[in-house]
Protein backbone atom coordinates (compact mmCIF):
# COMPACT_ATOMS: atom_id res chain seq x y z
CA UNK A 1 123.46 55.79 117.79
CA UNK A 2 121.00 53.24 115.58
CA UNK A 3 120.81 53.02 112.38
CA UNK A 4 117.30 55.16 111.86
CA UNK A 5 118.79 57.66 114.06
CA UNK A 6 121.97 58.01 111.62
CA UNK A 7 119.55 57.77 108.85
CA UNK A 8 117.49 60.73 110.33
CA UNK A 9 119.96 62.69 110.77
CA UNK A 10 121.20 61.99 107.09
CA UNK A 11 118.41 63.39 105.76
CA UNK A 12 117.88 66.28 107.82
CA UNK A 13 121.39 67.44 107.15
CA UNK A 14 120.92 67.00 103.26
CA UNK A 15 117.84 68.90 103.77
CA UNK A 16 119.23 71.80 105.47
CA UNK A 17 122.14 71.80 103.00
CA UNK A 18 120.14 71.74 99.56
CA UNK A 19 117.80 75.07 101.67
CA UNK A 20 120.97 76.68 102.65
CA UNK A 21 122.43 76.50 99.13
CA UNK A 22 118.83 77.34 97.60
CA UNK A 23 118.46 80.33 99.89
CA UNK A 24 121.95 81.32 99.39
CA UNK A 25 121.21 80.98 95.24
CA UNK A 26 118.07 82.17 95.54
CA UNK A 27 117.56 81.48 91.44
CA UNK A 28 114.17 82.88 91.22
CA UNK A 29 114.40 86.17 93.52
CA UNK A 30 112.00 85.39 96.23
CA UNK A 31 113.64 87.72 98.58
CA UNK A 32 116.89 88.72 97.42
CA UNK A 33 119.52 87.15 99.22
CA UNK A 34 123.14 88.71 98.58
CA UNK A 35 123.78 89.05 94.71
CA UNK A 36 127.40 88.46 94.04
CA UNK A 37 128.51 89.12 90.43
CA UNK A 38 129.79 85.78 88.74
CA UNK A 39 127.69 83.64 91.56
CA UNK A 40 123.86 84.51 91.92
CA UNK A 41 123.69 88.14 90.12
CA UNK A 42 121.99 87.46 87.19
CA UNK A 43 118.43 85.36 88.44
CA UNK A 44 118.20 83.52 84.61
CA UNK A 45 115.78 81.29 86.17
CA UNK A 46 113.54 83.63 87.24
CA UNK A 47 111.27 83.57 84.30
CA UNK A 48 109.81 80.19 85.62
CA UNK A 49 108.34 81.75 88.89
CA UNK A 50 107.75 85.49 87.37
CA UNK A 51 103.92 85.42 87.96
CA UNK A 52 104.19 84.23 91.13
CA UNK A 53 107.50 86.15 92.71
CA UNK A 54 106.52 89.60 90.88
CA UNK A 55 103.31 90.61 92.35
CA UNK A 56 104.69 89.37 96.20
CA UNK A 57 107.86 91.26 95.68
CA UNK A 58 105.89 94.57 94.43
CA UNK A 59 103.68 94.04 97.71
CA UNK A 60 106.84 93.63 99.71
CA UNK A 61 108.77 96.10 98.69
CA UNK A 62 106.03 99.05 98.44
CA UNK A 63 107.77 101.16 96.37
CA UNK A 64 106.26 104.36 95.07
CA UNK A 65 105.94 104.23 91.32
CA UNK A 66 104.96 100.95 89.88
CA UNK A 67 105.16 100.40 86.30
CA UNK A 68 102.43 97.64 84.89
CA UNK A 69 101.92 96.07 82.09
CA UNK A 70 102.47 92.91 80.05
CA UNK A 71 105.57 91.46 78.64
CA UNK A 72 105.94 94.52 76.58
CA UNK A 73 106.54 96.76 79.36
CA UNK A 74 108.64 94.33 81.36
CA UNK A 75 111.20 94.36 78.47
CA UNK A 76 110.91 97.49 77.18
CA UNK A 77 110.59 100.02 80.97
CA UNK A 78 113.48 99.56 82.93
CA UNK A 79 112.36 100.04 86.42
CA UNK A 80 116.17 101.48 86.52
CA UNK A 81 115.84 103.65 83.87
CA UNK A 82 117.43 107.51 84.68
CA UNK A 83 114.26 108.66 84.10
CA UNK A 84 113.08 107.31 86.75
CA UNK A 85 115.89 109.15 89.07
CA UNK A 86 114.71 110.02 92.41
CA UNK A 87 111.47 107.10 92.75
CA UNK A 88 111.65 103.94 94.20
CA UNK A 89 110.22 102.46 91.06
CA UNK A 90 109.12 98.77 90.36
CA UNK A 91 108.25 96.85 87.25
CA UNK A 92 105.17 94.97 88.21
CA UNK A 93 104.42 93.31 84.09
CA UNK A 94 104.23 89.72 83.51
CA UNK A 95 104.36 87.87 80.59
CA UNK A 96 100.60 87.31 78.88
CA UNK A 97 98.73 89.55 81.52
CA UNK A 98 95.45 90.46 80.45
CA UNK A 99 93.33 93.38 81.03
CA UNK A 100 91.73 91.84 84.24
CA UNK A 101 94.98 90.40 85.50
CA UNK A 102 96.47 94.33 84.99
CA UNK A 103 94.15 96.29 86.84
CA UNK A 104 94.03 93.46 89.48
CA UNK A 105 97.80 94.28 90.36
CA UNK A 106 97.18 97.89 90.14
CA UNK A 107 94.38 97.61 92.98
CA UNK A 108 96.48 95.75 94.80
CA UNK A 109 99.20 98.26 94.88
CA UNK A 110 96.51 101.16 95.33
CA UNK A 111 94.72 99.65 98.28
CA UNK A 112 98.15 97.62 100.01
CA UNK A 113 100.48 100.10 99.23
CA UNK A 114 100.89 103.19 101.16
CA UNK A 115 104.07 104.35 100.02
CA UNK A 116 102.37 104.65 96.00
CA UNK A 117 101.92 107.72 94.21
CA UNK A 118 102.15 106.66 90.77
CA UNK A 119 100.65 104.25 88.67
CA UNK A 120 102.08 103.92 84.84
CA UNK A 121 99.71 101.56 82.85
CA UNK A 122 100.47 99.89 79.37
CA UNK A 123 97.39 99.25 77.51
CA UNK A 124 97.55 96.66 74.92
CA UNK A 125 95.03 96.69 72.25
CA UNK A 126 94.87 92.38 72.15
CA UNK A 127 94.09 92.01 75.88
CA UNK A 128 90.89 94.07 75.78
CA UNK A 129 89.81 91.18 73.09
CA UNK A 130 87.09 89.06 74.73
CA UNK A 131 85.74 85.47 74.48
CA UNK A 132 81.57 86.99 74.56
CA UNK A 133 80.53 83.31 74.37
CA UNK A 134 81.56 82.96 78.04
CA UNK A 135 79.98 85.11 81.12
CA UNK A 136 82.71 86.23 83.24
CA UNK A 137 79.84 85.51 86.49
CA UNK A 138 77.10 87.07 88.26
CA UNK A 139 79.26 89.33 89.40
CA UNK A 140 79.18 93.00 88.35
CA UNK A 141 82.41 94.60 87.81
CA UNK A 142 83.56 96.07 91.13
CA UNK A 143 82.66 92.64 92.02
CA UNK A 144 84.67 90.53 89.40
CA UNK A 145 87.89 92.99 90.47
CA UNK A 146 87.47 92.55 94.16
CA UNK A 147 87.65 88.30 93.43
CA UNK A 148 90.93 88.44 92.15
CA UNK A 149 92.75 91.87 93.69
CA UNK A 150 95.74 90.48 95.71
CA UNK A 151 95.88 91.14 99.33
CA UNK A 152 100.13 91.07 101.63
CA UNK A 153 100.45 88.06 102.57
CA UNK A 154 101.23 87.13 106.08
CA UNK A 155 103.97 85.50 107.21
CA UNK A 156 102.39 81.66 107.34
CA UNK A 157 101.81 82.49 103.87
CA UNK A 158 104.89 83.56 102.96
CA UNK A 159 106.54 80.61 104.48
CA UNK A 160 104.05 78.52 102.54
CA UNK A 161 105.27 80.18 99.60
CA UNK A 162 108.46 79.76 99.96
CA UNK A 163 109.42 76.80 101.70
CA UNK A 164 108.36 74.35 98.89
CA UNK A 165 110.95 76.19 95.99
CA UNK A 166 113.93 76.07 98.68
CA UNK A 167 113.78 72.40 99.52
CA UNK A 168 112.91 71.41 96.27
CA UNK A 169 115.15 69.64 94.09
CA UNK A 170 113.99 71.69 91.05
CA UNK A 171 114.93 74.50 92.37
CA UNK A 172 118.73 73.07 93.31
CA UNK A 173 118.86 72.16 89.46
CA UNK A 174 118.55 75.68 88.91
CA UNK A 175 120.81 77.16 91.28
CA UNK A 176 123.21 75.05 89.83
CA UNK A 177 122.21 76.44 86.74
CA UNK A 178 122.00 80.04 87.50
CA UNK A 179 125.60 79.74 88.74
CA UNK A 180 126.52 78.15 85.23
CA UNK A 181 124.27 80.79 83.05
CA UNK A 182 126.60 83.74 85.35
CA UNK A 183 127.67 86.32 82.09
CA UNK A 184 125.54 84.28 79.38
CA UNK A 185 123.13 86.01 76.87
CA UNK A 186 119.87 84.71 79.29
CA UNK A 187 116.56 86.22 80.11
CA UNK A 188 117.44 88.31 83.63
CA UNK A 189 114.58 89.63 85.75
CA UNK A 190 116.10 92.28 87.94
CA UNK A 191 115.66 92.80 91.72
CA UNK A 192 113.06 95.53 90.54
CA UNK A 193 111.22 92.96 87.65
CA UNK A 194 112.27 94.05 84.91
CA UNK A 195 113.43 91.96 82.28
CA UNK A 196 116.98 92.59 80.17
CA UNK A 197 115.75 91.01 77.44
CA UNK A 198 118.87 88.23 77.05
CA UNK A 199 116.80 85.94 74.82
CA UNK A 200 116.71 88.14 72.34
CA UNK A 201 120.15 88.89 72.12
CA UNK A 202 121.00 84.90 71.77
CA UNK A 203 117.98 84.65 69.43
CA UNK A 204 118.90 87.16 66.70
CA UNK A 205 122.81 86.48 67.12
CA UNK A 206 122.09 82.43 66.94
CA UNK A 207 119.06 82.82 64.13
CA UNK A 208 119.70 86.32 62.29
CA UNK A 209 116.65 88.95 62.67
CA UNK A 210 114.88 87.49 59.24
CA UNK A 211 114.52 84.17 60.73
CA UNK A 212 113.41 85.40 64.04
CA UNK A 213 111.31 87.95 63.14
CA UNK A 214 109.13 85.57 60.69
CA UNK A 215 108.73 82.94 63.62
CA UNK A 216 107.72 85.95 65.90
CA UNK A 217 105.11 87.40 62.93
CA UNK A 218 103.66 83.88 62.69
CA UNK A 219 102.89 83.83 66.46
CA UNK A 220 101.19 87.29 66.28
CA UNK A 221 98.89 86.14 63.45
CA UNK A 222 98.14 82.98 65.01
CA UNK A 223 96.99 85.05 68.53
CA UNK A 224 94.88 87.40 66.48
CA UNK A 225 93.33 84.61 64.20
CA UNK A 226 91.13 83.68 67.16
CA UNK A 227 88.23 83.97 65.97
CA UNK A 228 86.21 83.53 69.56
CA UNK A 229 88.12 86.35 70.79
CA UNK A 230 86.57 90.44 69.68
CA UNK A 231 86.64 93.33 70.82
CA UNK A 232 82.69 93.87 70.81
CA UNK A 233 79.59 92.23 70.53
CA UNK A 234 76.20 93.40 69.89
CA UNK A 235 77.06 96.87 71.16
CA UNK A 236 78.69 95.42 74.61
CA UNK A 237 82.38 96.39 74.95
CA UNK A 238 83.06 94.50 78.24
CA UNK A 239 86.83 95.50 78.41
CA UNK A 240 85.95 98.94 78.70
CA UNK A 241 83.07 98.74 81.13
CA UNK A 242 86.12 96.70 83.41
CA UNK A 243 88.33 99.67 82.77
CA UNK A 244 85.35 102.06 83.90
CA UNK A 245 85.02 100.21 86.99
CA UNK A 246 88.72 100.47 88.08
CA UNK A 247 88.53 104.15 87.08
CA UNK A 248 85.83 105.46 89.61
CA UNK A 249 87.29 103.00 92.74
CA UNK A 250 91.04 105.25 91.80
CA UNK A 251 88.87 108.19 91.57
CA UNK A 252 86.64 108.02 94.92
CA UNK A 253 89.06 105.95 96.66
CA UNK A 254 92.61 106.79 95.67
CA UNK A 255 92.49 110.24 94.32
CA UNK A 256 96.18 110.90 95.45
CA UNK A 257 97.46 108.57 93.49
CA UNK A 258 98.52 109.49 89.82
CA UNK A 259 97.96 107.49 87.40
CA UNK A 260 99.01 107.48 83.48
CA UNK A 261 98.27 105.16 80.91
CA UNK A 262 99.39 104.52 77.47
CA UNK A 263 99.22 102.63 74.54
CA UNK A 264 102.52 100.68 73.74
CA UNK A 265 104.35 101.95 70.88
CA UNK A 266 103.90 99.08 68.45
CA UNK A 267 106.09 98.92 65.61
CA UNK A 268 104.46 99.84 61.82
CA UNK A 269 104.68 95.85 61.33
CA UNK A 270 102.64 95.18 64.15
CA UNK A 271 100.23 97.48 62.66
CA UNK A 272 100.21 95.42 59.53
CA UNK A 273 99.28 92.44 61.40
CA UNK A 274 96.34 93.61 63.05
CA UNK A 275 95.09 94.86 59.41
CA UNK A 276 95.67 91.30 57.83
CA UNK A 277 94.09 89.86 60.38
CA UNK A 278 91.04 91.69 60.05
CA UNK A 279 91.23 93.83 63.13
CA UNK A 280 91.98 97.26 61.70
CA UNK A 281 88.26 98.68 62.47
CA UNK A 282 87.91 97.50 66.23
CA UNK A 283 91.84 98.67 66.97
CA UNK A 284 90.55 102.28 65.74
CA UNK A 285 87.28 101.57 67.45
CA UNK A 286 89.35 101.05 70.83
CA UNK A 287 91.22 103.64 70.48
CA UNK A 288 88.00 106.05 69.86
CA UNK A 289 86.68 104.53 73.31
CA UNK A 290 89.74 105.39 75.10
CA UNK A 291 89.46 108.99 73.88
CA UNK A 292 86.42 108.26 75.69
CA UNK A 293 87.93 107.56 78.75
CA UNK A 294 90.24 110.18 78.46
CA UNK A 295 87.51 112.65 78.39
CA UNK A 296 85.77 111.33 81.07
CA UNK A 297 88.61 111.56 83.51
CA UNK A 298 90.64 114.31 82.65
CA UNK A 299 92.56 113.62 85.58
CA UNK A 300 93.77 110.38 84.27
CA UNK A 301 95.62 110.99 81.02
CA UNK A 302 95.75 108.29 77.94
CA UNK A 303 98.57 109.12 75.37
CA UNK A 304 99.06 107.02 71.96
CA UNK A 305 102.62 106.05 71.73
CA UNK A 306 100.99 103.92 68.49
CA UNK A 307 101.85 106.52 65.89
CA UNK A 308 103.90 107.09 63.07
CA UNK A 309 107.40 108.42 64.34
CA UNK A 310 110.97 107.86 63.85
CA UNK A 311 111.10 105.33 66.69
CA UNK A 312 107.94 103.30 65.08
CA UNK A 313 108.77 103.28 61.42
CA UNK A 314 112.20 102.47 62.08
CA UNK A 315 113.14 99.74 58.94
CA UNK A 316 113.62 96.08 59.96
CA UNK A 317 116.75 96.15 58.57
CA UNK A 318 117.19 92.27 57.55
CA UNK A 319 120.43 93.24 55.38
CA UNK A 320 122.09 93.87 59.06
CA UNK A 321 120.61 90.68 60.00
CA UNK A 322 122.78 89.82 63.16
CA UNK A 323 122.23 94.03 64.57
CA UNK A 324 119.92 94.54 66.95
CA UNK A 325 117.14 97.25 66.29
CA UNK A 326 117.81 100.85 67.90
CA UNK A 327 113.94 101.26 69.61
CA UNK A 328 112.89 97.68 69.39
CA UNK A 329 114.09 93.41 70.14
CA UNK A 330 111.29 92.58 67.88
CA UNK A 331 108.38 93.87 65.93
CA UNK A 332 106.28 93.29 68.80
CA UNK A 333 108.62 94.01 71.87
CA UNK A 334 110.26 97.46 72.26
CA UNK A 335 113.64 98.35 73.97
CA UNK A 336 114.21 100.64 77.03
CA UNK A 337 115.89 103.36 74.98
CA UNK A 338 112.25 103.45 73.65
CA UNK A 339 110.61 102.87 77.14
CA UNK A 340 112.65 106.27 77.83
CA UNK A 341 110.48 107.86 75.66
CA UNK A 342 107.81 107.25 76.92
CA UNK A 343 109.07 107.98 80.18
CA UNK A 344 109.84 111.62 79.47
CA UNK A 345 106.43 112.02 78.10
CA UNK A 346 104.13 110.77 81.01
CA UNK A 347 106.41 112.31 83.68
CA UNK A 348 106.91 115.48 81.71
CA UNK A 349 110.57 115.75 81.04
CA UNK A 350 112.15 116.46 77.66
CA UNK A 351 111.87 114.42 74.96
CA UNK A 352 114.31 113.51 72.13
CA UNK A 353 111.79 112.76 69.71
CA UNK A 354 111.28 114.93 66.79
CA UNK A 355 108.32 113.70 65.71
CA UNK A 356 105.97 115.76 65.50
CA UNK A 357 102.31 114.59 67.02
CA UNK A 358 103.88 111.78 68.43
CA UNK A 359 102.28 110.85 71.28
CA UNK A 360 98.61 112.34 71.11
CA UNK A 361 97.03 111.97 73.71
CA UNK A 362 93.50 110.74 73.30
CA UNK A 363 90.27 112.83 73.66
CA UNK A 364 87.39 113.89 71.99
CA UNK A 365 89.25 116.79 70.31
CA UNK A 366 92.06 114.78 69.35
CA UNK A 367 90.87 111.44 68.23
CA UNK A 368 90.04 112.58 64.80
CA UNK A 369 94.27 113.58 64.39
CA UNK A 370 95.33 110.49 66.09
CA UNK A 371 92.76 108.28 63.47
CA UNK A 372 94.42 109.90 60.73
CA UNK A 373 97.69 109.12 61.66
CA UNK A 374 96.93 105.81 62.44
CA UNK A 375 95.94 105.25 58.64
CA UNK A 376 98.91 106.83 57.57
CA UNK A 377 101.27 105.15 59.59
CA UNK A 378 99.73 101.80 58.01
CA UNK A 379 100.34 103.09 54.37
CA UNK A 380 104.00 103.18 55.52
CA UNK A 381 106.18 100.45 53.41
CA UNK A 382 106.88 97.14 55.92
């Protein structure tokens, strides 16, 4: 055997031996190989691939409820949650998803997926913000949707998906380092995407919450100081029209599937930084047009979790400054025991709050109430 032949074979074997230990490791959860506690359990890597392993595994798996959302929901809905007892649930939310990028998923799921019967939706009051100064296209809305809905892959694909992050040397950094991070306080997507929030657990124990807190406040104002970004201009309110669009494809072409939307459950801060930044009137303004919606299709029910209640004005607490919060990580991310909540409400179980008008949900007959208690919620002391 020559030298070029030994060398050959070198490499192949090193190649099939950094795959066999990245498939094995699997750090990002492309498919789930074994999870052995103290080995490959926790995926702390995952976070790096999340918008591109999330949507493939929701396709994959087809399950039948499929939570959506952005970062909010992916921390704060555990796909495992008790509630959700009985479904083969999902947590389809990424990090930074937009309106557009949301209902994309959804579609996906509703035209790919024939196992779904429920759709829960987070809508988030910042990603129906729009840059007017830029035409999304000649494309009307159904249009602009079908571009960038998300068809199964087939299995070429799949292999062209994968096969890069298993031979990659990246990726055998971070098995090594998933191995390592086994048991640490680390972000942890779950095999059904949802998030257990480990950062913030090393973040307020390393920090304290008043540190913390003020470099998560400063990133909120800094998001909604953009001034190219609003919610309307001269009487167009293009989120909404997108929202429309989705609406009447669910309602002509998916009528069996349920679907229930809501507004996160932002915490009384939160509500203070939308005010200072000079949003106040277009987040009441949104919510007005979503009682809109609501009354539009009955069928389709919008609830405002963003309401004075014990869960929302619960104090920040800075005097405990190394204790977590009971409903939320941070002012602008909420916990599961609070995604519980919400649970109970849209699938109609029995809630623990005792707040009274809290949710609402939004239509023309209860807009008025929910506008009120928006303003008092805001004269609430931070």
């Amino acid at each position: 055997m020559n030298y070029l032949t030994r060398l050959a074979l070198l490499i192949v074997l090193v190649f099939a031996l950094v795959g066999g230990f990245n498939f094995l490791v699997d750090p990002y959860g492309f498919y789930w190989s074994p999870a052995l506690k103290g080995f490959n359990q926790q995926k702390t890597r995952a976070d790096e691939r999340v918008r591109e392993v999330t949507p493939y595994r929701a396709l994959a798996l087809q399950p039948d409820t499929v939570l959506i959302g952005n970062s909010r929901v992916q921390l704060g809905i555990a796909a495992e949650s008790k509630v959700l007892k009985g479904r083969h649930a999902y947590n389809l939310s990424l990090p930074g998803a937009g309106l557009a990028e949301t209902l994309r998923h959804a579609l996906s799921q509703a035209r790919y997926n024939p196992n779904l019967t429920t759709l829960i939706i987070a809508l988030d009051y910042r990603y129906f913000l729009h840059n007017y100064s830029q035409s999304p296209g000649l494309w009307s809305q159904e249009e602009l949707l079908d571009t960038i809905t998300q068809r199964p892959e087939d299995a070429v694909e799949r292999f062209m998906r994968i096969y890069p992050a298993v031979f990659s040397l990246d990726t055998l950094f971070d098995s090594v380092r998933t191995i390592a991070q086994q048991g640490g306080t680390y972000n942890n997507i779950t095999r059904l995407g949802s998030n257990t929030g480990g950062y913030y657990l090393d973040a307020i124990k390393a920090e304290g919450k008043k540190r913390f807190f003020r470099h998560q406040f400063g990133g909120l104002f800094m998001r909604f100081g953009r001034k190219h970004l609003t919610y309307q201009a001269g009487g167009e309110v293009y989120s909404i029209a997108l929202l429309t669009s989705f609406l009447e494809e669910m309602k002509k072409a998916h009528p069996k599937v349920e679907l229930h939307f809501f507004i996160n459950p932002y915490h009384q801060s939160y509500w203070q930084v939308i005010y200072k930044s000079g949003h106040w009137g277009s987040y009441l303004q949104w919510k007005r047009d979503l009682a809109g919606i609501g009354e539009r299709y009955p069928e389709y029910a919008v609830y405002d979790f963003s309401l004075p209640g014990e869960q929302t004005l619960e104090p920040l607490n800075y005097e405990q400054d190394r204790q977590l919060m009971t409903w939320y990580w941070e002012p602008a991310h909420y916990r599961p025991k609070l995604g519980d909540e919400v649970l109970k409400v849209l699938l109609h179980e029995n809630s623990s709050s005792k707040t009274a008008d809290w949710p609402i949900r939004l239509q023309q007959h209860t807009i008025e109430r929910a506008i009120v208690r928006s303003i008092d919620g805001l004269a609430q002391p931070d």
